[in-house]
Protein backbone atom coordinates (compact mmCIF):
# COMPACT_ATOMS: atom_id res chain seq x y z
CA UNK A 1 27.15 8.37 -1.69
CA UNK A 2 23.50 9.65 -3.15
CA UNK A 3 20.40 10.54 -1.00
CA UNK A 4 17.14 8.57 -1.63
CA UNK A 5 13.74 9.88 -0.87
CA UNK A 6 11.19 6.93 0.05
CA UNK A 7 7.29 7.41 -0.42
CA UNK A 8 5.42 4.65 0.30
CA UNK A 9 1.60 3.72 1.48
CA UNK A 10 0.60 1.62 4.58
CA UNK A 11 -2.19 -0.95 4.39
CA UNK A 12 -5.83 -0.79 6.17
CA UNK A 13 -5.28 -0.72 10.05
CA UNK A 14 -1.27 -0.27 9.63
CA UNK A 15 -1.13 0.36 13.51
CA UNK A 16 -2.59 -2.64 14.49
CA UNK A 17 -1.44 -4.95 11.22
CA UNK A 18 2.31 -3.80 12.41
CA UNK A 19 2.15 -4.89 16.66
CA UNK A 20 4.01 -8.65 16.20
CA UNK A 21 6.47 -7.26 13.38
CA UNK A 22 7.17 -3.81 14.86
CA UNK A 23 10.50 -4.84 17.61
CA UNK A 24 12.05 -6.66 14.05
CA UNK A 25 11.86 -3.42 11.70
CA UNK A 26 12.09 -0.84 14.61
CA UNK A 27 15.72 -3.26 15.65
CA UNK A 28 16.54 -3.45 11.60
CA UNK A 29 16.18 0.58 10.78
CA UNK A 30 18.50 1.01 14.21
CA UNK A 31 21.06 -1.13 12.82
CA UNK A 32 20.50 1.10 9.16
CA UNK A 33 20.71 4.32 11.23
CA UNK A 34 23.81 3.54 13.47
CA UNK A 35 25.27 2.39 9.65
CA UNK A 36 24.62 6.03 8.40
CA UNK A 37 22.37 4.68 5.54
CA UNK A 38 18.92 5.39 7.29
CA UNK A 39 18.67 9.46 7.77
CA UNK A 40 15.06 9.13 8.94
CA UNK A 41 11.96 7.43 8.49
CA UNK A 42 8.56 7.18 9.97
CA UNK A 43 4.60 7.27 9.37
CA UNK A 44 2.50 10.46 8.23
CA UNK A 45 0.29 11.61 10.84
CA UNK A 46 -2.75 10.28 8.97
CA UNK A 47 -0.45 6.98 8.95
CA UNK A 48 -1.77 5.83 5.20
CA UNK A 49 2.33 6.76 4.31
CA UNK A 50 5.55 6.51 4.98
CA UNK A 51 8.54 8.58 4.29
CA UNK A 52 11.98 8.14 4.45
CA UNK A 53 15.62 8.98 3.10
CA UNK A 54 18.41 6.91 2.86
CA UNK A 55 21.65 7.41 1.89
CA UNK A 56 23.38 4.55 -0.58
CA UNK A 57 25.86 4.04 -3.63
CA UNK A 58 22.91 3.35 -6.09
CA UNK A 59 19.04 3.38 -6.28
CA UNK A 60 18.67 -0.52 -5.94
CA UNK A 61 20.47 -0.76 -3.14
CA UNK A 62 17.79 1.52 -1.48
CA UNK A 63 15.11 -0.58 -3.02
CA UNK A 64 16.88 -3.69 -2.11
CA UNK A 65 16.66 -2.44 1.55
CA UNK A 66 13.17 -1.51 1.73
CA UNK A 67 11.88 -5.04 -0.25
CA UNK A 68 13.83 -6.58 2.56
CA UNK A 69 11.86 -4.93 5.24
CA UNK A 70 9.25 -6.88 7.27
CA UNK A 71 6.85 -4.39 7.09
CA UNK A 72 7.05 -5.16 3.14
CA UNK A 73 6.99 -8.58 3.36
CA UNK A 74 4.31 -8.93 5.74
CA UNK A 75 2.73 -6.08 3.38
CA UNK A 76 2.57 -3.63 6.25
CA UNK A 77 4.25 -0.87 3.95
CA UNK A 78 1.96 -1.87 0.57
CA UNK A 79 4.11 -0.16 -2.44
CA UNK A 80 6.90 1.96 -2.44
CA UNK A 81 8.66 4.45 -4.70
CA UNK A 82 12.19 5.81 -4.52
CA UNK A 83 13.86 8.68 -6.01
CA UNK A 84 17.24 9.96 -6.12
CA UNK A 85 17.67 13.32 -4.21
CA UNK A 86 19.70 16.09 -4.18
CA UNK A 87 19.87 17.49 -0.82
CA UNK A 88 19.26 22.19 -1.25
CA UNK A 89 19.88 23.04 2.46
C-alpha cells in the first residue's frame, strides 16, 4: 500500500454550500477511516482547502474515491490534486 496526499479547494460559502450533504460525506469518510484507507482529512482554517491522505494500491484509486465524494459532485470540494507520498517520520 502507497500514501496519497490530497490538496484540494472549497467553493464560495463552503460552510453553508456543505449543511444538506455534510451527514452523507462525514458517514462515507467514517466508513474510509474504519477501512484504514482514510488517515485524515479536513478543511484549512481559512476553509478555501482541503487536505487529506489516504492510503491505496494506486493513485486512481485515490482519485476514484475523492470524484466519488458528494462534496465533489455537488462541487462542494471544486478541484482536487493528488500525489503519491512517501511518509519521513
Amino acid at each position: 500500500m502507497d500514501r496519497f496526499v490530497l490538496w484540494g479547494t472549497y467553493c464560495d460559502d463552503a460552510i453553508k454550500k456543505r449543511e444538506p450533504f455534510r451527514e452523507e460525506h462525514l458517514s462515507r469518510l467514517a466508513s474510509l477511516k474504519e477501512k484504514g484507507t482514510l488517515i485524515t482529512l479536513g478543511p484549512t482554517k481559512c476553509n478555501k482547502y482541503v487536505f487529506g491522505i489516504f492510503e491505496a494500491e494506486h493513485l486512481e484509486d485515490v482519485k476514484y474515491l475523492i470524484e466519488q465524494d458528494i462534496y465533489t459532485k455537488e462541487r462542494i470540494w471544486t478541484s482536487f490534486e493528488v500525489y503519491s507520498w512517501t511518509q519521513a517520520f
